[in-house]
PDB file of N, CA and C in Angstrom:
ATOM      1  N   UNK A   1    -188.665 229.916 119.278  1.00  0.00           N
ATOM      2  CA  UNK A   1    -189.615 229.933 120.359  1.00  0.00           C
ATOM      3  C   UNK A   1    -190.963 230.503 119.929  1.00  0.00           C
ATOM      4  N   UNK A   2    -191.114 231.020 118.395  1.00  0.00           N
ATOM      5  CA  UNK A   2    -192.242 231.758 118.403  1.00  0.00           C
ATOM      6  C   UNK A   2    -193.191 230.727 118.275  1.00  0.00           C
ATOM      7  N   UNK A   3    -193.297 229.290 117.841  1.00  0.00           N
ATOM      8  CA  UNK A   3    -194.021 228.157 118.289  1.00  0.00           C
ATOM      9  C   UNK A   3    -194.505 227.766 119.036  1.00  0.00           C
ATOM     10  N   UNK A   4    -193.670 228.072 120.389  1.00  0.00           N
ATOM     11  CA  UNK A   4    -194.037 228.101 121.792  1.00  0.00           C
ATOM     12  C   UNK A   4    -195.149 229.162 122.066  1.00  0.00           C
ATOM     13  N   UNK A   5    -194.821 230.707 121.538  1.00  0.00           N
ATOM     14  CA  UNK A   5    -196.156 231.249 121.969  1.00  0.00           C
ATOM     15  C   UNK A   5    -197.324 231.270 121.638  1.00  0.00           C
ATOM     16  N   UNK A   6    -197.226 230.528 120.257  1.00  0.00           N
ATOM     17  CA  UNK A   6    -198.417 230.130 119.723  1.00  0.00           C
ATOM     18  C   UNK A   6    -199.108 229.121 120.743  1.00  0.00           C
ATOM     19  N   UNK A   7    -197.983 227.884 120.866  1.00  0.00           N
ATOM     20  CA  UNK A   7    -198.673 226.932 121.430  1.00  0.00           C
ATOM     21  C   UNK A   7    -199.389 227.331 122.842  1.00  0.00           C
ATOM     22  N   UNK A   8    -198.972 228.106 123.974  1.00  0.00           N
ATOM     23  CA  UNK A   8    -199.181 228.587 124.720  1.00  0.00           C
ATOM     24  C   UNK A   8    -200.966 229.406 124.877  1.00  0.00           C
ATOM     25  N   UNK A   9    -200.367 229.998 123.431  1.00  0.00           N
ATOM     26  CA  UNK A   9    -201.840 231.056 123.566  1.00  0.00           C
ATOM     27  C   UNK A   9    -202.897 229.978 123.054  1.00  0.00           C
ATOM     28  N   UNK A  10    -202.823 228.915 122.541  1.00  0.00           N
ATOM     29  CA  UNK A  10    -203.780 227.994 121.936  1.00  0.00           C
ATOM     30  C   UNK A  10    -204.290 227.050 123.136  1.00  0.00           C
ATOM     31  N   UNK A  11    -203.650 227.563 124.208  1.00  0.00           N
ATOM     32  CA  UNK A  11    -204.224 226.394 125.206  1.00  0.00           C
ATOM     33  C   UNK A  11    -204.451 227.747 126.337  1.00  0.00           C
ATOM     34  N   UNK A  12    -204.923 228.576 126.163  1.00  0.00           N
ATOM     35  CA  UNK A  12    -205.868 229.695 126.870  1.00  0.00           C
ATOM     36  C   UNK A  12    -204.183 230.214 128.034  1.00  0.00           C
ATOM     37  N   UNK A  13    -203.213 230.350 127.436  1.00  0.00           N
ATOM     38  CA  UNK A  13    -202.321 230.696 128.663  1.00  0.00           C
ATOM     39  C   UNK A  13    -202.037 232.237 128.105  1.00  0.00           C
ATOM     40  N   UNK A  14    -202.235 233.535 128.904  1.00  0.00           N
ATOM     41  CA  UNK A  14    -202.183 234.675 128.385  1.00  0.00           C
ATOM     42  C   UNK A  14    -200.679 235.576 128.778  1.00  0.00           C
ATOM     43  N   UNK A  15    -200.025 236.115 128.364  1.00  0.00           N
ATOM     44  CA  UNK A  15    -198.983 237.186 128.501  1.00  0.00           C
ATOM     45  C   UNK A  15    -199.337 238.636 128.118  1.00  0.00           C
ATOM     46  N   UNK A  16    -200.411 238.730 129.783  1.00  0.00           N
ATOM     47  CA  UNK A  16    -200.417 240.002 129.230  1.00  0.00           C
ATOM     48  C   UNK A  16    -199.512 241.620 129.010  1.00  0.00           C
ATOM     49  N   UNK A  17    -198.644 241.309 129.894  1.00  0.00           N
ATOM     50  CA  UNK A  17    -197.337 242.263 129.764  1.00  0.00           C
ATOM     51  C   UNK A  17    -196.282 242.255 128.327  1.00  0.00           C
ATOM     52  N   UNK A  18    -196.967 241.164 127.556  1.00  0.00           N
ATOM     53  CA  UNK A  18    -195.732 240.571 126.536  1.00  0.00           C
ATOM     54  C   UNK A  18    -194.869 240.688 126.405  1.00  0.00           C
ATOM     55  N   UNK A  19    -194.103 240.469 128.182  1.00  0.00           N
ATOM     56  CA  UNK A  19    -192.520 240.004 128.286  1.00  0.00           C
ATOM     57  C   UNK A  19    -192.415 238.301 128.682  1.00  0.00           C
ATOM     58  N   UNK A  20    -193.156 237.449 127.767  1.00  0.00           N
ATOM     59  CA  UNK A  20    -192.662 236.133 127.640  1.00  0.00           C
ATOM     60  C   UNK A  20    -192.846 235.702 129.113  1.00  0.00           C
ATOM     61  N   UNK A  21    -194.359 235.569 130.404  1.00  0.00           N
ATOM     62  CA  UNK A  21    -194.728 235.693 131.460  1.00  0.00           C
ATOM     63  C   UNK A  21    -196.395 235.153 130.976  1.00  0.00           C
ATOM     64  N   UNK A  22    -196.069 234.161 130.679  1.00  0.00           N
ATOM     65  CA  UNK A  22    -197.570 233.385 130.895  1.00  0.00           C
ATOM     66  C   UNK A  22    -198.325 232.916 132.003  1.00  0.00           C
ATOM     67  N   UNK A  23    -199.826 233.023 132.100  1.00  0.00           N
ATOM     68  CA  UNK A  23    -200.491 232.376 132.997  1.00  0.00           C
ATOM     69  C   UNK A  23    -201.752 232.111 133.084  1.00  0.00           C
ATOM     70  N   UNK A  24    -202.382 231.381 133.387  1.00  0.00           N
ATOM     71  CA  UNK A  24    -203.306 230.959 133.365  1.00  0.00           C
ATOM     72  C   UNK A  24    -204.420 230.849 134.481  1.00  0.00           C
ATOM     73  N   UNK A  25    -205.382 231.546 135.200  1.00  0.00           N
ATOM     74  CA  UNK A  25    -206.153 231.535 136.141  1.00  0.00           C
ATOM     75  C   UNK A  25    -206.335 229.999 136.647  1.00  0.00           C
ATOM     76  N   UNK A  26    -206.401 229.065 135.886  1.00  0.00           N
ATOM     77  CA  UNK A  26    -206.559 227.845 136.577  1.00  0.00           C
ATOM     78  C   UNK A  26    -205.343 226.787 136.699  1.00  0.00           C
ATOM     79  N   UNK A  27    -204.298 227.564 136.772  1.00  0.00           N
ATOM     80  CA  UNK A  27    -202.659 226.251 136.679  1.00  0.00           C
ATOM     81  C   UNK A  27    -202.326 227.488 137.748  1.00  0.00           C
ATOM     82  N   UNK A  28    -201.672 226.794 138.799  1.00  0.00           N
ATOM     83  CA  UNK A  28    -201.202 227.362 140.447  1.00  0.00           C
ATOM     84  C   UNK A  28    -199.721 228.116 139.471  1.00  0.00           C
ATOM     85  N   UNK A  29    -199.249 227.987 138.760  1.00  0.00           N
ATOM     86  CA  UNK A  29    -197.875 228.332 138.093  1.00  0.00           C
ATOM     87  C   UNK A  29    -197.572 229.038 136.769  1.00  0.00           C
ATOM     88  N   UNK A  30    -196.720 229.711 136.320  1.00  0.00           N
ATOM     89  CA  UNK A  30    -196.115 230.828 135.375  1.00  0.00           C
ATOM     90  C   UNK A  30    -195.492 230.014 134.875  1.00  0.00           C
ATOM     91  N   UNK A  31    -195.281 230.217 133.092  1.00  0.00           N
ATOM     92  CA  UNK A  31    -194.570 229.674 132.309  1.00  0.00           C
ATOM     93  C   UNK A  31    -193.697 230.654 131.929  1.00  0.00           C
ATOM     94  N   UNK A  32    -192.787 231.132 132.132  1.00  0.00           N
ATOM     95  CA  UNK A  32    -191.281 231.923 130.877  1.00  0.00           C
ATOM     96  C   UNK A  32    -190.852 231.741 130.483  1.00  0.00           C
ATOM     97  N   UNK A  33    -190.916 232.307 129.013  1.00  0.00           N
ATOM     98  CA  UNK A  33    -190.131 231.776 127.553  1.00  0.00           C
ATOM     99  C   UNK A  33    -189.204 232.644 127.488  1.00  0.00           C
ATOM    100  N   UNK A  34    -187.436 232.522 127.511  1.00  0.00           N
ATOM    101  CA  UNK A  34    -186.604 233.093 127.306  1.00  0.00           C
ATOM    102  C   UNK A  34    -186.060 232.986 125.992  1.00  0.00           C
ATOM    103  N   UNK A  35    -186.622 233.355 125.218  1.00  0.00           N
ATOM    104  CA  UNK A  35    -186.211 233.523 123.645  1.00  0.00           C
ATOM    105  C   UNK A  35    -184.553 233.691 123.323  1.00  0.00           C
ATOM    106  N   UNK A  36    -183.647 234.700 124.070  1.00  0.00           N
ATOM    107  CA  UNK A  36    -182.397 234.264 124.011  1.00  0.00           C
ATOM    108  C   UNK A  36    -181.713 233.072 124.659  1.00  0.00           C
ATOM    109  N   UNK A  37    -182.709 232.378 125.727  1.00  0.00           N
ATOM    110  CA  UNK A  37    -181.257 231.557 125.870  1.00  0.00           C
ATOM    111  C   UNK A  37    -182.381 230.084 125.569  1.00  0.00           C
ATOM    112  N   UNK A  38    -183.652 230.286 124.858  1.00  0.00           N
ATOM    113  CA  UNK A  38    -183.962 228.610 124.523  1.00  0.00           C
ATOM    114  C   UNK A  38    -184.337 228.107 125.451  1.00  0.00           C
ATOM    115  N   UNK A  39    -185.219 228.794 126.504  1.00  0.00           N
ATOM    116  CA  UNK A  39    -185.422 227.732 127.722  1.00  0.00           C
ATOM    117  C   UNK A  39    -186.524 228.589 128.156  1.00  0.00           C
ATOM    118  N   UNK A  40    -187.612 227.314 128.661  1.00  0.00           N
ATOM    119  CA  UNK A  40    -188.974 227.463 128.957  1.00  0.00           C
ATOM    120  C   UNK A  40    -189.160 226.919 130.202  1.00  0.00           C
ATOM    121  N   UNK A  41    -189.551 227.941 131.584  1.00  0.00           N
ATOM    122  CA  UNK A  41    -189.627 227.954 132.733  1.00  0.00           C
ATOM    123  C   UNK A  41    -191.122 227.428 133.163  1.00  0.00           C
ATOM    124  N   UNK A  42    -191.027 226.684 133.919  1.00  0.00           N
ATOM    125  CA  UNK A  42    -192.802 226.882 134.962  1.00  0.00           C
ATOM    126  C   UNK A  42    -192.440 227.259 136.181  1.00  0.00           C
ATOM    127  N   UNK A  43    -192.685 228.145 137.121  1.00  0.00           N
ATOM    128  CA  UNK A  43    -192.179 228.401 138.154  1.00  0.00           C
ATOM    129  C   UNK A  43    -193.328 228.856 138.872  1.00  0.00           C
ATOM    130  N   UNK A  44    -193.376 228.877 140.184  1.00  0.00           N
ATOM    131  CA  UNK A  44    -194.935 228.793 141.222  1.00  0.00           C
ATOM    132  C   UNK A  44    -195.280 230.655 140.541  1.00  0.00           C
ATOM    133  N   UNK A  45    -196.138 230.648 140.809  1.00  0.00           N
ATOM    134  CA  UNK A  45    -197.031 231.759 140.654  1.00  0.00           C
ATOM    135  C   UNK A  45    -197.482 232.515 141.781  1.00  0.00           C
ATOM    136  N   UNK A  46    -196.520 233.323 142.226  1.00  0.00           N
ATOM    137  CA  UNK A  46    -196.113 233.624 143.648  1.00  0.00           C
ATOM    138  C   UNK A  46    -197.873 235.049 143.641  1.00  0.00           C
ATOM    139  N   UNK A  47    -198.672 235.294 142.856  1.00  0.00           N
ATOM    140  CA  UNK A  47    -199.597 236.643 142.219  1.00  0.00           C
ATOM    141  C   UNK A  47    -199.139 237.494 142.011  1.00  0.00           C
ATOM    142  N   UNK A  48    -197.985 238.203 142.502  1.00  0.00           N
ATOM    143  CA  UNK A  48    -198.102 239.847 142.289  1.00  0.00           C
ATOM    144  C   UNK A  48    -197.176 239.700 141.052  1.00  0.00           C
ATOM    145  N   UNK A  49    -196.360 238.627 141.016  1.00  0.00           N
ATOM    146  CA  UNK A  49    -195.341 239.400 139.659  1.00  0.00           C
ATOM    147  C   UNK A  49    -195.131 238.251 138.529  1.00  0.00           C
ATOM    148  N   UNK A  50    -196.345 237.419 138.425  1.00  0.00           N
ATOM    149  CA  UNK A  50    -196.360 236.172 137.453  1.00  0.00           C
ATOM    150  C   UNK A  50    -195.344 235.273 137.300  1.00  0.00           C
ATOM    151  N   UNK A  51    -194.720 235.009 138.526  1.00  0.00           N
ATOM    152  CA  UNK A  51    -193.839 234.096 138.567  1.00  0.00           C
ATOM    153  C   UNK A  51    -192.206 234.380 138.014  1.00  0.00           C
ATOM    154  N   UNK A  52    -192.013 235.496 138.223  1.00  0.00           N
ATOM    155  CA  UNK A  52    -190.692 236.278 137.816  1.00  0.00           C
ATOM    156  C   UNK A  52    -189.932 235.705 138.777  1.00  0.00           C
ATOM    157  N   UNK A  53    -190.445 235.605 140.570  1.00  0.00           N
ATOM    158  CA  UNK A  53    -189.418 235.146 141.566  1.00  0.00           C
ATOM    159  C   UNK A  53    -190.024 233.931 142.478  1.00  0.00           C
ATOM    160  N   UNK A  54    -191.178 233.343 141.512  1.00  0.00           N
ATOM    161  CA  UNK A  54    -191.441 232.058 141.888  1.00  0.00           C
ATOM    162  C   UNK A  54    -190.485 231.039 141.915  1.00  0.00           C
ATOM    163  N   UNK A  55    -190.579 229.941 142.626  1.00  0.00           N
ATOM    164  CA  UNK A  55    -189.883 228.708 142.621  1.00  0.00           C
ATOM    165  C   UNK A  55    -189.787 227.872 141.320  1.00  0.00           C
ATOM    166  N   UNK A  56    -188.657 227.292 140.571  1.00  0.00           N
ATOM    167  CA  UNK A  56    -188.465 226.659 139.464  1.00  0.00           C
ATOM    168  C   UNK A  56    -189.346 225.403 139.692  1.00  0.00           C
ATOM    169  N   UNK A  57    -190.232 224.818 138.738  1.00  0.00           N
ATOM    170  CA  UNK A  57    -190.753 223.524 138.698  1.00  0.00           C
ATOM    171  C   UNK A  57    -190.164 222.503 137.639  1.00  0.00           C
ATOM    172  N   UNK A  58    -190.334 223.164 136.798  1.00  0.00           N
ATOM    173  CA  UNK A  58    -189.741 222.185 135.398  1.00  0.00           C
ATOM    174  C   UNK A  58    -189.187 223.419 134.516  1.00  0.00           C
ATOM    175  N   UNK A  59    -187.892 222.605 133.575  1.00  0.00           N
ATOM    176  CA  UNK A  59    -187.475 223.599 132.766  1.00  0.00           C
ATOM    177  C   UNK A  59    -187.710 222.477 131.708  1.00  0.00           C
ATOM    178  N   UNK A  60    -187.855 223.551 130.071  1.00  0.00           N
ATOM    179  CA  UNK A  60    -187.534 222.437 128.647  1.00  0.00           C
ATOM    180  C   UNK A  60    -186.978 223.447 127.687  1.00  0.00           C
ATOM    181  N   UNK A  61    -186.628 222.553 126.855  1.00  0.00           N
ATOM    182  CA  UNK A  61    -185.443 223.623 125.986  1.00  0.00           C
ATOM    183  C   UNK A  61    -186.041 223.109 124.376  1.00  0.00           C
ATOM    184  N   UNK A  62    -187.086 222.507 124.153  1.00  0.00           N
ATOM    185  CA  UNK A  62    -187.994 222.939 123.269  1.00  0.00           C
ATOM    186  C   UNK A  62    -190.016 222.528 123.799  1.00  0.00           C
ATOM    187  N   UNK A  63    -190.475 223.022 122.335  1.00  0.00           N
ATOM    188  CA  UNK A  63    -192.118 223.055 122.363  1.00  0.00           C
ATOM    189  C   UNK A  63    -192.358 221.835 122.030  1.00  0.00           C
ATOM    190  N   UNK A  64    -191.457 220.517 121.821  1.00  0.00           N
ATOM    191  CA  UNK A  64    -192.206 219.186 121.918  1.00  0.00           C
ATOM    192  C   UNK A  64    -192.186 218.534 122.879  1.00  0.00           C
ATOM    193  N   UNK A  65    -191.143 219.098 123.903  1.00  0.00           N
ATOM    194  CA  UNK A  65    -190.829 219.085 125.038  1.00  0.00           C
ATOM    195  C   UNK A  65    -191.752 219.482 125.892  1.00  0.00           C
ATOM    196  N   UNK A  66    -192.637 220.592 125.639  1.00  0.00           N
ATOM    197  CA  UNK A  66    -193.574 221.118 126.549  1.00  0.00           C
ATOM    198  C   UNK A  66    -195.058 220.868 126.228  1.00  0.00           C
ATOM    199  N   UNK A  67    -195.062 220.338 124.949  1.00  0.00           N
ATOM    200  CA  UNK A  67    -196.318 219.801 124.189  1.00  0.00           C
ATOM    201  C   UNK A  67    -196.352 218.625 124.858  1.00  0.00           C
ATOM    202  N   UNK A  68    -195.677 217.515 125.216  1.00  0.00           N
ATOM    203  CA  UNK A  68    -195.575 216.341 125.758  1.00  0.00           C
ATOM    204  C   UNK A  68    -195.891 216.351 127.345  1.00  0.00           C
ATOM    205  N   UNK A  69    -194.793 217.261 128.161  1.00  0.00           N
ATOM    206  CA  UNK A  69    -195.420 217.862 129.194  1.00  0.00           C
ATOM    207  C   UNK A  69    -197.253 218.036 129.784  1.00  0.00           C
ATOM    208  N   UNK A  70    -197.701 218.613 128.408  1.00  0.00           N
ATOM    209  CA  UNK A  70    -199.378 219.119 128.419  1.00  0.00           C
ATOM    210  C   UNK A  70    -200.082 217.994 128.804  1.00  0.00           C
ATOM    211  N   UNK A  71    -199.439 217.168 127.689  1.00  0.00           N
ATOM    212  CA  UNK A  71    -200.469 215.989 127.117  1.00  0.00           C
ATOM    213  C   UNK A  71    -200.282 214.991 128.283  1.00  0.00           C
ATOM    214  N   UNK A  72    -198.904 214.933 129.093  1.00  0.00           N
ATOM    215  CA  UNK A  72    -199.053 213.930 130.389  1.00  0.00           C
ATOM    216  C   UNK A  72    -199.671 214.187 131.344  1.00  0.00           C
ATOM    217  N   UNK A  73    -199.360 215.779 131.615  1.00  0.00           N
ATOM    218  CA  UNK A  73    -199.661 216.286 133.571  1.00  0.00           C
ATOM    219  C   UNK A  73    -201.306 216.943 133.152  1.00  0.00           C
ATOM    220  N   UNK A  74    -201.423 217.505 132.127  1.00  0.00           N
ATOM    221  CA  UNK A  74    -202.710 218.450 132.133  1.00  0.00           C
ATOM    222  C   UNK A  74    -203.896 217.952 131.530  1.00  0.00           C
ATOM    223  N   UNK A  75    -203.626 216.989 130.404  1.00  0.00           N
ATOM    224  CA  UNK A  75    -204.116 216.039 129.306  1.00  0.00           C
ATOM    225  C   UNK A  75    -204.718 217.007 128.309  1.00  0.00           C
ATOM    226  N   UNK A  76    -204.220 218.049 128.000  1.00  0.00           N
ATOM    227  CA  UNK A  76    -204.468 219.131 126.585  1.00  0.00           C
ATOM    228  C   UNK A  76    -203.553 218.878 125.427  1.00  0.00           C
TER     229      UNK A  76
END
């Protein structure tokens, strides 16, 4: 997954707590990278807690998976 946070931080998405809780001021939603179990969350971005108990949107279980994701819904 450490690919993933690269890829993440290369497209302006920040974790600033660096517990794997990305976000981005301009995407309504939180990305979480669970490094033990291989699976990468977007879930609504409820503000106060970066999407820890937001609603699930999409899950992927790798970074070409979520690179592909970018390049359809966001076009990055």
């Amino acid at each position: 997954m450490k690919n993933c946070h690269e890829f993440l931080k290369s497209k302006r998405w920040l974790d600033h707590d660096l517990d794997g809780r990305y976000i981005n001021i301009h995407h309504p939603f939180a990305i979480l990278i669970s490094d033990t179990e291989g699976q990468i969350t977007f879930r609504g971005n409820t503000g106060f807690d970066n999407g820890q108990n937001g609603e699930e949107i999409f899950s992927f279980t790798s970074v070409k998976d979520l690179q592909e994701w970018f390049e359809n819904n966001i076009g990055e």
